[in-house]
Protein backbone atom coordinates (compact mmCIF):
# COMPACT_ATOMS: atom_id res chain seq x y z
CA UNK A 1 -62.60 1.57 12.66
CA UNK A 2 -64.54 2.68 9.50
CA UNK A 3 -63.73 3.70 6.28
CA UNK A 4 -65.86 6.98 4.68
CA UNK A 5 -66.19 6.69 1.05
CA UNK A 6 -67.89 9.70 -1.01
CA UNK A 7 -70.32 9.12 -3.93
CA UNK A 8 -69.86 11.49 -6.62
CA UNK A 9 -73.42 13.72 -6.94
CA UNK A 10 -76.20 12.54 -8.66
CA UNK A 11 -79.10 14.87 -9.54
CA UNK A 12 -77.74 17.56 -6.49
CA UNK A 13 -77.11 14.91 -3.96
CA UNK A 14 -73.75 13.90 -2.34
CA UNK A 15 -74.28 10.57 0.16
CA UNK A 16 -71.76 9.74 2.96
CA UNK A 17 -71.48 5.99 3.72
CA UNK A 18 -69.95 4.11 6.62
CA UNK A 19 -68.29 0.86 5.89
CA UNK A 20 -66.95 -1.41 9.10
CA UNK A 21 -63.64 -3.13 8.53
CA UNK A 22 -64.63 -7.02 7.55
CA UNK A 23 -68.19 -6.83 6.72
CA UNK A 24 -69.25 -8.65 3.69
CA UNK A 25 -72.54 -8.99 1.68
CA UNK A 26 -73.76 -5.61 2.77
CA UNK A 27 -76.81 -3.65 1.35
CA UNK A 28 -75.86 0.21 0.21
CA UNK A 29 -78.78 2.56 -0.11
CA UNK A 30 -76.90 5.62 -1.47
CA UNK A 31 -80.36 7.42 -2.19
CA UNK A 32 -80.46 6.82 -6.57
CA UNK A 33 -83.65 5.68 -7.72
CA UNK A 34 -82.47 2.84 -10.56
CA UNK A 35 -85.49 4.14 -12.45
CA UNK A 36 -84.46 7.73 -12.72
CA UNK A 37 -81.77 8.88 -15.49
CA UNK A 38 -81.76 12.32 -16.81
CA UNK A 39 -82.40 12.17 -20.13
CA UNK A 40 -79.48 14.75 -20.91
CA UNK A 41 -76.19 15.33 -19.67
CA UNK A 42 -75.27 18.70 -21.02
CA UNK A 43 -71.63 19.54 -22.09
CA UNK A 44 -72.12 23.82 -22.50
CA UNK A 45 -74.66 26.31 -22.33
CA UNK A 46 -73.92 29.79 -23.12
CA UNK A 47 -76.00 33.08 -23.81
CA UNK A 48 -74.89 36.10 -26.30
CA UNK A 49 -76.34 38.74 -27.46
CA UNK A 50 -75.76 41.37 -30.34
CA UNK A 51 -78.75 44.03 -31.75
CA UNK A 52 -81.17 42.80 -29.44
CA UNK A 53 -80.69 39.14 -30.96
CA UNK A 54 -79.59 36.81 -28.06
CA UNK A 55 -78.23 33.65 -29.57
CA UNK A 56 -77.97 30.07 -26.73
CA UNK A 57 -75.48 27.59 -28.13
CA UNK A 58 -75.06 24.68 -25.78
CA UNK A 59 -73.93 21.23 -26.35
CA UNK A 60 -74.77 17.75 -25.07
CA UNK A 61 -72.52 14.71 -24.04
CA UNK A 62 -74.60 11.95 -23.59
CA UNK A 63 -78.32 11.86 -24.59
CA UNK A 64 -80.67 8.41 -23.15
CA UNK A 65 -84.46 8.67 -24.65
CA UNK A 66 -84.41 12.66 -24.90
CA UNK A 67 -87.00 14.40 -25.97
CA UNK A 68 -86.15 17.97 -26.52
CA UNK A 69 -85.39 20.99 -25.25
CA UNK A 70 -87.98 23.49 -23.98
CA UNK A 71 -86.68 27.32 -23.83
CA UNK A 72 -87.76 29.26 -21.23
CA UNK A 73 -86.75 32.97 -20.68
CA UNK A 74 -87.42 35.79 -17.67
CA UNK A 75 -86.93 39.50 -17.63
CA UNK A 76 -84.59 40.93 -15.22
CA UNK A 77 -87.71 42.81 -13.64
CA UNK A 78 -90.24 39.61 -13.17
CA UNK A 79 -89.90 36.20 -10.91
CA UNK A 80 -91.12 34.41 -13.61
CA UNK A 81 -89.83 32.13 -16.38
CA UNK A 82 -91.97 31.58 -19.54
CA UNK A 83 -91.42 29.22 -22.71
CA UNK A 84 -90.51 31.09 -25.34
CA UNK A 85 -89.70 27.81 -27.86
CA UNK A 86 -88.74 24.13 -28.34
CA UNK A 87 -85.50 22.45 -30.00
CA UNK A 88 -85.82 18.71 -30.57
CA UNK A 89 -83.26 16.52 -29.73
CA UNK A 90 -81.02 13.67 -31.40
CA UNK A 91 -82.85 11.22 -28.78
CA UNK A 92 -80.13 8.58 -28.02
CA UNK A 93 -76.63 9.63 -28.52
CA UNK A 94 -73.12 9.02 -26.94
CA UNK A 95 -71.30 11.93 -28.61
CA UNK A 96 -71.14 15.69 -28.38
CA UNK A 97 -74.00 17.20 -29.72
CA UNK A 98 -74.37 21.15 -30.69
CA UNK A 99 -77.55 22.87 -30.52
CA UNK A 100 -79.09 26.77 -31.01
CA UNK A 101 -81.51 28.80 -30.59
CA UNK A 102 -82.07 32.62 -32.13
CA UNK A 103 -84.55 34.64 -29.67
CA UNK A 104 -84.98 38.01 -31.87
CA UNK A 105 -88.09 39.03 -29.38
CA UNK A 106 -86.33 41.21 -26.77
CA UNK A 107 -87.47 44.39 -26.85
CA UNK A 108 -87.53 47.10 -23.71
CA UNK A 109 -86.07 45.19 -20.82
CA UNK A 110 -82.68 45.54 -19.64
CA UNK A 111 -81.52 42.67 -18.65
CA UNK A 112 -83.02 38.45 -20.04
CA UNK A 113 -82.32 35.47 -17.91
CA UNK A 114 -82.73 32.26 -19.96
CA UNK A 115 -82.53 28.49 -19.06
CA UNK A 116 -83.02 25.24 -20.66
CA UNK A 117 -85.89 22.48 -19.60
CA UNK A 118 -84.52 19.31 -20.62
CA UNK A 119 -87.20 16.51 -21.18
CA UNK A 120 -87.19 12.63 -22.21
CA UNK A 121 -89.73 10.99 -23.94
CA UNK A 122 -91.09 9.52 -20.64
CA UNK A 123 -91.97 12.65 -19.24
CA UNK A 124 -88.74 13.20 -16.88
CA UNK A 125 -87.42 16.82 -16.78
CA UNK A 126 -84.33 18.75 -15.36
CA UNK A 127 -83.26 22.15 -15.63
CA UNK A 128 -79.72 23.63 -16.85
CA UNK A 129 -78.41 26.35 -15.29
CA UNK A 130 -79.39 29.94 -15.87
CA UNK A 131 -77.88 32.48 -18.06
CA UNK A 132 -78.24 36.21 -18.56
CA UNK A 133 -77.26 39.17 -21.15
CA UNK A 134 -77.30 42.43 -20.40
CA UNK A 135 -78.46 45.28 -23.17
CA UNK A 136 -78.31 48.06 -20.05
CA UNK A 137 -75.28 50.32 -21.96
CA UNK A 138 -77.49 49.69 -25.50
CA UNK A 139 -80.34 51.18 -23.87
CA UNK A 140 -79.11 54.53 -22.62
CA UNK A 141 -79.90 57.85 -23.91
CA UNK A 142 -78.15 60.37 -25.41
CA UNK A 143 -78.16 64.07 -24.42
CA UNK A 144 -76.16 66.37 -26.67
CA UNK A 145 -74.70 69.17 -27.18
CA UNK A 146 -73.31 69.56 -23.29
CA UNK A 147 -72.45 72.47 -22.61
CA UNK A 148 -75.23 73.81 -24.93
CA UNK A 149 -76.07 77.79 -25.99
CA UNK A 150 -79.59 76.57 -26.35
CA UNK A 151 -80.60 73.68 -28.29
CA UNK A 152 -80.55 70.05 -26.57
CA UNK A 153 -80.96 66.70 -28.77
CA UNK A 154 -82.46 63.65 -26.88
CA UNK A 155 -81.57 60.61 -28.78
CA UNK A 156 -84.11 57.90 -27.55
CA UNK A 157 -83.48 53.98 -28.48
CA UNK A 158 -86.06 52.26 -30.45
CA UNK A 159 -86.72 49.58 -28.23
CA UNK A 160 -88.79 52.51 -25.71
CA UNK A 161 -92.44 52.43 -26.32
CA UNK A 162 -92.67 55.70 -24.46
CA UNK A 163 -90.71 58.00 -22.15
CA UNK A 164 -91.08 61.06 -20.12
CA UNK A 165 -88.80 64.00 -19.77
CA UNK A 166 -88.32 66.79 -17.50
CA UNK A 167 -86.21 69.72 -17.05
CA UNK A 168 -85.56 70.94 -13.41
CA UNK A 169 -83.94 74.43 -12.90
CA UNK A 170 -80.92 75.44 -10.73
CA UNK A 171 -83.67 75.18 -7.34
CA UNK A 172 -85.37 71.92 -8.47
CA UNK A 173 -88.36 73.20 -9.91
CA UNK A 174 -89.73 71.31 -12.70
CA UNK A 175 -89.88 74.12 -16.21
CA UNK A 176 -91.07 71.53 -18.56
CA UNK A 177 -92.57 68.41 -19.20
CA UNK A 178 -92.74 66.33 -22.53
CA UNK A 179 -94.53 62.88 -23.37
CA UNK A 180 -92.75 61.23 -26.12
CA UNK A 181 -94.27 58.44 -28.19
CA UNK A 182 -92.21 55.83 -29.45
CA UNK A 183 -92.94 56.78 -33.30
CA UNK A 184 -90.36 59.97 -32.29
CA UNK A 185 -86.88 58.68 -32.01
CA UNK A 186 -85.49 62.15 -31.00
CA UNK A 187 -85.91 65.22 -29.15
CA UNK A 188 -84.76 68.71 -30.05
CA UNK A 189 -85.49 71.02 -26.87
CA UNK A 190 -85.13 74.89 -27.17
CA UNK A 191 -83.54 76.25 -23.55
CA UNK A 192 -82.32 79.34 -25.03
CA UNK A 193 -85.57 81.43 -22.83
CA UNK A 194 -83.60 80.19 -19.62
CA UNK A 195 -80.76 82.19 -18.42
CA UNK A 196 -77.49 80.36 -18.07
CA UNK A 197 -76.53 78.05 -15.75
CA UNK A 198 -76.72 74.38 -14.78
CA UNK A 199 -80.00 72.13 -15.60
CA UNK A 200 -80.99 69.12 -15.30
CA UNK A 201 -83.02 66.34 -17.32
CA UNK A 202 -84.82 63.46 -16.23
CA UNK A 203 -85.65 60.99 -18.73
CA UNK A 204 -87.91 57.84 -17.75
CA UNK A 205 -88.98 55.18 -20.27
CA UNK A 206 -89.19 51.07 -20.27
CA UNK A 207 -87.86 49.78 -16.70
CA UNK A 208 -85.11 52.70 -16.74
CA UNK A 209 -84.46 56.74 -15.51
CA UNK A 210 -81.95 58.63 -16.57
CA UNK A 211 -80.79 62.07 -15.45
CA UNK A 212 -77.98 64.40 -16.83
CA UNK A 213 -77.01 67.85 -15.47
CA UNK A 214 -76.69 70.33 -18.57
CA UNK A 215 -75.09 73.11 -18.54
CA UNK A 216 -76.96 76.32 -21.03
CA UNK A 217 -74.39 78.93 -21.40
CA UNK A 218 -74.84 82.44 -23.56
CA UNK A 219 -74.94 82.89 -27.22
């Protein structure tokens, strides 16, 4: 008979070892390199944003020759992480640590995935997990008045370089077409030439369409 012991993970790795009753002096190669210890071992790691200002707050519990922290950030539309900044480290510590970093760059994506690349002095690196804030419901635009007797107002957020809106009648035929710049934070539209009836708006701008159905009605 044999006993099965499990080693707790190390760097993503779980080994299962076979011991035979009696056997003494025996030689364990559980896979861990001596030589390699992550230079962090991180407590928290969170993600928040508020104004298009994402703030990362994350703690560590035990630091061994660390050398910082690289940031590195991808757009919900891209495969592709880039360094956005650096936060040094304490270097050597055995007690809880906070740390922070402001990104105030966001500007027309939707949706920022951000992770940490921890490093030690000695060139070793690991990753933290990702995290990810949304800014989809900040980004939406506002049609108004609906119903309407002839005047629509597009409000259009800031963080749009440019969008492009059209009005489709009650067949699907486009009536008009506008190119807005992102120096216009608002639309006023004047349907009152078109009889009554149900319309609708397509509005396209930085990695986002929107469409509404309005309805014109009579004076």
């Amino acid at each position: 008979d044999s006993d099965i012991y499990e080693v707790q993970p190390f760097m993503g790795m779980t080994s299962i070892i076979s011991l035979s009753a009696g056997e003494e002096n025996m030689t364990i190669d559980a896979g861990l390199n001596p030589q390699t210890v992550l230079p962090v071992e991180l407590g928290s790691f969170t993600a928040t944003a508020v104004d298009r200002v994402v703030t990362l707050n994350w703690t560590t519990l035990i630091e061994v020759n660390s050398l910082g922290f690289f940031i590195e950030r991808m757009t919900g539309n891209s495969n592709v992480f880039e360094e956005i900044g650096f936060v040094e480290s304490a270097g050597n510590s055995n007690e809880e640590l906070s740390y922070e970093f402001i990104d105030k760059s966001p500007k027309s994506a939707s949706r920022y995935y951000y992770r940490l690349r921890l490093v030690d002095n000695d060139g070793q690196e690991n990753y933290s997990d990702i995290r990810f804030v949304d800014f989809k419901q900040s980004l939406d635009f506002k049609f108004y008045p609906n119903p309407t007797n002839g005047s629509l107002f597009i409000d259009i957020p800031e963080e749009y370089d440019k969008a492009t809106v059209h009005i489709y009648d009650q067949l699907g035929a486009s009536i008009r077409q506008f190119e807005l710049q992102n120096d216009r934070k608002g639309l006023l539209i004047d349907l009152s030439e078109y009889k009554p009836g149900i319309y609708t708006v397509k509005l396209t701008g930085n990695f986002i369409t929107q469409t509404r159905r309005i309805i014109v009605v009579t004076r």
